[in-house]
Every structure is written in structure tokens, then in C-alpha cells.
Protein backbone atom coordinates (compact mmCIF):
# COMPACT_ATOMS: atom_id res chain seq x y z
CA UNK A 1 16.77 0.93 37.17
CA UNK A 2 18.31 4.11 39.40
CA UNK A 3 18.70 7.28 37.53
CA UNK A 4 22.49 7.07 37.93
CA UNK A 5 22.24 3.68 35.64
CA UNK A 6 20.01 5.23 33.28
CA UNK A 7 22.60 8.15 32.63
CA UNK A 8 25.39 5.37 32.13
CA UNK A 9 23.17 3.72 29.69
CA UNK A 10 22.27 6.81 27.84
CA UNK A 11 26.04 7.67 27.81
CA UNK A 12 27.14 4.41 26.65
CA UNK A 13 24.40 4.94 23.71
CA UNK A 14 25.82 8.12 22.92
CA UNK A 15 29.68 7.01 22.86
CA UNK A 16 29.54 3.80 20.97
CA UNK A 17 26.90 6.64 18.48
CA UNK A 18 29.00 9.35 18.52
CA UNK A 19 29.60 9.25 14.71
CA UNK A 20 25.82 9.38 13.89
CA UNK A 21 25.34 12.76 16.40
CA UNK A 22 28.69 14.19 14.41
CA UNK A 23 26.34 13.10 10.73
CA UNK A 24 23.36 15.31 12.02
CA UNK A 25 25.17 17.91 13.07
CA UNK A 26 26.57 17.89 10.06
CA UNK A 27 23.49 17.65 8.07
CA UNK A 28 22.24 20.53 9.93
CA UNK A 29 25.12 23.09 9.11
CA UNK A 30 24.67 22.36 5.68
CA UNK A 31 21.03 23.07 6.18
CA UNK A 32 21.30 26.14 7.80
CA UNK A 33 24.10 27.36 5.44
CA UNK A 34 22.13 26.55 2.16
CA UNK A 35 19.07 28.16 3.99
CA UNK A 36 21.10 31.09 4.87
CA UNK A 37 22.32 31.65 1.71
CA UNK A 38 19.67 30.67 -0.91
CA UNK A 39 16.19 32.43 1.22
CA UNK A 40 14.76 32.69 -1.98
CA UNK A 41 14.70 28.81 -2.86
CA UNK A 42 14.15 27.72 0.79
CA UNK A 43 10.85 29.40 1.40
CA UNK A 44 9.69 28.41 -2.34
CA UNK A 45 10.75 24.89 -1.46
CA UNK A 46 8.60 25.04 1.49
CA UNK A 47 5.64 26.72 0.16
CA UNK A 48 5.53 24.06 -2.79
CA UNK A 49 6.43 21.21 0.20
CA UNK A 50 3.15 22.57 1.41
CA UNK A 51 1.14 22.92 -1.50
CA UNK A 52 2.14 19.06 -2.36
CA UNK A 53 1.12 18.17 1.80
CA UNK A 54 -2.21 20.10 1.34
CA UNK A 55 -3.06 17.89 -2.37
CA UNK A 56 -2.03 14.92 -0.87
CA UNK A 57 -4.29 15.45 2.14
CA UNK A 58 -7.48 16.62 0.08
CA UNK A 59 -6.90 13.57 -1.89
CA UNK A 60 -7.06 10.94 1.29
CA UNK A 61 -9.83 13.52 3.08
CA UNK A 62 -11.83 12.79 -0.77
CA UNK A 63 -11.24 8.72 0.08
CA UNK A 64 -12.02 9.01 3.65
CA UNK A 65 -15.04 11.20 3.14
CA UNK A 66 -16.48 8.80 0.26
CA UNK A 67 -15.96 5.77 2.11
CA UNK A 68 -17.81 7.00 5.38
CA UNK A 69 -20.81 8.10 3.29
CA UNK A 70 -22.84 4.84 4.38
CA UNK A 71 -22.07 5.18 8.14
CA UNK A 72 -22.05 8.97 8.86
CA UNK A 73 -24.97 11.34 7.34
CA UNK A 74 -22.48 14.21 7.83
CA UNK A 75 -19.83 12.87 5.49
CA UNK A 76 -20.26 15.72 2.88
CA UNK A 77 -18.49 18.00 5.70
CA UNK A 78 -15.37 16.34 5.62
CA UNK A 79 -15.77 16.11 1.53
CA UNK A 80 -15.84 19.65 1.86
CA UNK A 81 -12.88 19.95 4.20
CA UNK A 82 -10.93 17.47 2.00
CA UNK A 83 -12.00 19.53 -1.38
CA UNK A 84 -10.78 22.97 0.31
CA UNK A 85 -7.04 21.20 0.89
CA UNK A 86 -6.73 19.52 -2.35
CA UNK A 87 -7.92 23.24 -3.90
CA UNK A 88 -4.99 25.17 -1.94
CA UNK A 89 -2.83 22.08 -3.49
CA UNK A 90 -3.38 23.11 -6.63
CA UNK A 91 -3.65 27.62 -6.27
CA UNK A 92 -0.32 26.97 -4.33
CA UNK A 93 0.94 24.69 -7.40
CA UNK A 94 0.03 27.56 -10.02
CA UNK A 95 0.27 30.30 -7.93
CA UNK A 96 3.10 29.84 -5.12
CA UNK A 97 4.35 33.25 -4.87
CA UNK A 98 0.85 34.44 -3.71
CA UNK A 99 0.74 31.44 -1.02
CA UNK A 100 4.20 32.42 0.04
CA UNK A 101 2.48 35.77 1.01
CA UNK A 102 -0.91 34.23 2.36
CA UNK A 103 1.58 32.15 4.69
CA UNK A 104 3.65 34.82 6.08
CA UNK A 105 0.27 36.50 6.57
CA UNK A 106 -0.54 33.97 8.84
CA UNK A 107 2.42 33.90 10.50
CA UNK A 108 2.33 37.81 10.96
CA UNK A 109 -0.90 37.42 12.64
CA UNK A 110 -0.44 34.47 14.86
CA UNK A 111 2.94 36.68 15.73
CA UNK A 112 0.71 39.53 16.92
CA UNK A 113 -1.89 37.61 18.50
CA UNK A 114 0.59 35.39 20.49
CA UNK A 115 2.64 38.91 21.56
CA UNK A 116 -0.80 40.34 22.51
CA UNK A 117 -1.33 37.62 24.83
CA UNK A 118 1.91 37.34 26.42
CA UNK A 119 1.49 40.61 27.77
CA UNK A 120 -2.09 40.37 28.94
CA UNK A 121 -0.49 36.86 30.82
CA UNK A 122 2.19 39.01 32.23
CA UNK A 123 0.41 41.80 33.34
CA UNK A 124 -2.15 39.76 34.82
CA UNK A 125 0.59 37.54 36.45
CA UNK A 126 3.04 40.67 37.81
CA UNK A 127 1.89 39.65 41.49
CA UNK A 128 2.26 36.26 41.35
CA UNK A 129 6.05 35.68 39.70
CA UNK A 130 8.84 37.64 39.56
CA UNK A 131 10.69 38.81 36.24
CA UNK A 132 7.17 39.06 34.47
CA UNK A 133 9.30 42.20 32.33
CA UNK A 134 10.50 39.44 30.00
CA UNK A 135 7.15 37.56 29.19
CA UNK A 136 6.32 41.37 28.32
CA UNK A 137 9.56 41.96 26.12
CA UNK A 138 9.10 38.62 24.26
CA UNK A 139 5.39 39.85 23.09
CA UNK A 140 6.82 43.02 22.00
CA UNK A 141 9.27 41.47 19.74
CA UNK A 142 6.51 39.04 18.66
CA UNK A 143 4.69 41.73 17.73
CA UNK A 144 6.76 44.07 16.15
CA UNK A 145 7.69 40.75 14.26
CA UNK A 146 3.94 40.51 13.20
CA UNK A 147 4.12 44.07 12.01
CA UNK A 148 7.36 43.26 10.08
CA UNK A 149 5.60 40.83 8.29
CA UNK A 150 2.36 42.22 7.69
CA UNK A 151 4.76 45.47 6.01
CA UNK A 152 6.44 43.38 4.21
CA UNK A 153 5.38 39.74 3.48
CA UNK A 154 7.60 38.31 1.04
CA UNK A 155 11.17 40.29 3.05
CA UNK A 156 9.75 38.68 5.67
CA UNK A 157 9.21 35.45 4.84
CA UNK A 158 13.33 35.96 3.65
CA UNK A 159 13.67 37.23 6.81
CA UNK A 160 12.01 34.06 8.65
CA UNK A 161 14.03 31.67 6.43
CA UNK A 162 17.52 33.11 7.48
CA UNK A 163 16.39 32.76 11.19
CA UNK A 164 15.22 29.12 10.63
CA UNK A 165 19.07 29.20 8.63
CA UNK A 166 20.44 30.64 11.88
CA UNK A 167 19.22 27.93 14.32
CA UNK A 168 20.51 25.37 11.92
CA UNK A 169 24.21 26.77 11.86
CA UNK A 170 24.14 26.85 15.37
CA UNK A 171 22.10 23.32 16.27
CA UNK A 172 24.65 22.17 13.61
CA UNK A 173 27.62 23.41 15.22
CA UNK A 174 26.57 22.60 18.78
CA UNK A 175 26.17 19.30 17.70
CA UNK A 176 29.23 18.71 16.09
CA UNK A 177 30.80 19.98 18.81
CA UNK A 178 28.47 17.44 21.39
CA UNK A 179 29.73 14.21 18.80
CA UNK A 180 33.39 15.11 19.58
CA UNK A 181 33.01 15.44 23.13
CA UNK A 182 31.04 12.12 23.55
CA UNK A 183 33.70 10.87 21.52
CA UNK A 184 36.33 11.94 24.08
CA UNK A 185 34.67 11.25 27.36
CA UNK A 186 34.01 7.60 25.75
CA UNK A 187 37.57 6.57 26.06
CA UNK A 188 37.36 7.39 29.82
CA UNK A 189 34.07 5.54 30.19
CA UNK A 190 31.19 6.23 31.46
């Protein structure tokens, strides 16, 4: 199949669809605006999302560790992996507003580390593309964000929240916008 078929089969797809892009688009605005306005909830939601992930997981690492005892002589390494998860399960159950900080901590610093080495990268690239001024600017802001965060962990993780609400409005509306226009250019065909 030509490329130029494979775009009129991925546009039929689309058109005869169009209603189900318009439904996630949709279900993203409301995402974004109940993240955007209710920061507070959001990040507990998904700071008790991952305390329920991380007890889930110790639990199947415990099963997986216990059954592999016969074949593998190391197995008490991933009992102790799976023990450390299922532990954070519970802290982050009785103690979430701590692990909301400990996870914007980690953010901070993977924010600072990342900026870090988007500059060495650019620097050490300036001969080879051009425009190597924005790889630098992006680690700046990733770091300053870093620093934010590190300041002030639990504004920040409000402030990371109404950015994740952010990109949500707009996906949302974007993709409204892309179900309507499928919707129109259907009728002409495709």
C-alpha cells in the first residue's frame, strides 16, 4: 500500500470516528479544568494513585520473589525490592503529604540534573549545529524549575499540577477543534 492510500485510509478512520476524537477532547478539557482548578486534590489523587501502584507492586514482587526461591539463589533480592515498594505503599497511605514532598523532590532534582546536562550537550555541540542557544535556554528553565521546587515543594507540586491542567485545556481544545474539522472535510471525502 502507497503512502497516499495509507493517508486515505487513516482519513476515512478518522471521519467515520470523528465523534470519539470530539469525546476525548472532551474528556481532556474537563481534565485539565478540574486539574486547574482543584491542584490541591489532583496531586493528592496522584500521590495516593501512587502509593496504591507501589502496594500493589510490592505485593506481586512478594509472589514473584517467593515463587522463584527454588530456581534462583538470589531470590531474597527481589524480596527485598518487592518489600521496599509495598513499604512506600503503606508510608504514602499514612503519610501522603510527606510523599507529595519526597516526589516533587525528585522531580526538582531530575529537573536540575536534566538542565545541567542540556547545557553541557549544547556547549559541547555549538560547532556542530546551529541554534544550540535554545538547548541552553531549555536547561535554564529546567533548572530554575528544579530550584523552584526544591524552595518550595508542596507550591510546586501545585505549580506542576496546573501545568499538567494547562496541557489538558489545550490538548482538549485542540482536539475538539481536530473532531469538527474531520467532521467537515468528511463530507467532501477523502
Amino acid at each position: 500500500m502507497d503512502n497516499l492510500s495509507q493517508l486515505r485510509t487513516m482519513g476515512n478512520i478518522l471521519a467515520q470516528n470523528w465523534w470519539i476524537i470530539l469525546w476525548r477532547g472532551i474528556a481532556a478539557l474537563i481534565f485539565g479544568l478540574i486539574t486547574w482548578f482543584n491542584p490541591v486534590i489532583t496531586l493528592y489523587v496522584m500521590v495516593i494513585f501512587f502509593g496504591g501502584y507501589a502496594f500493589v507492586d510490592g505485593v506481586l514482587g512478594i509472589i514473584m520473589a517467593i515463587r522463584g526461591r527454588r530456581d534462583h539463589h538470589k531470590w531474597w533480592l527481589l524480596l527485598i525490592w518487592a518489600l521496599a515498594n509495598l513499604l512506600t505503599g503503606i508510608l504514602t497511605f499514612f503519610w501522603p503529604l510527606i510523599t507529595m514532598v519526597v516526589l516533587t523532590e525528585i522531580i526538582a532534582i531530575w529537573a536540575i540534573i536534566s538542565g545541567l546536562l542540556q547545557i553541557f550537550t549544547a556547549i559541547g555541540l555549538r560547532k556542530a549545529i546551529q541554534g544550540e542557544g535554545w538547548i541552553v535556554l531549555g536547561g535554564i528553565l529546567s533548572i530554575l524549575l528544579g530550584i523552584v521546587l526544591i524552595i518550595n515543594p508542596f507550591e510546586g507540586g501545585i505549580a506542576l499540577t496546573w501545568a499538567l491542567g494547562i496541557y489538558a485545556t489545550v490538548f482538549g481544545i485542540i482536539t475538539v477543534v481536530l473532531a469538527f474539522w474531520v467532521r467537515r472535510h468528511a463530507k467532501k471525502g477523502y
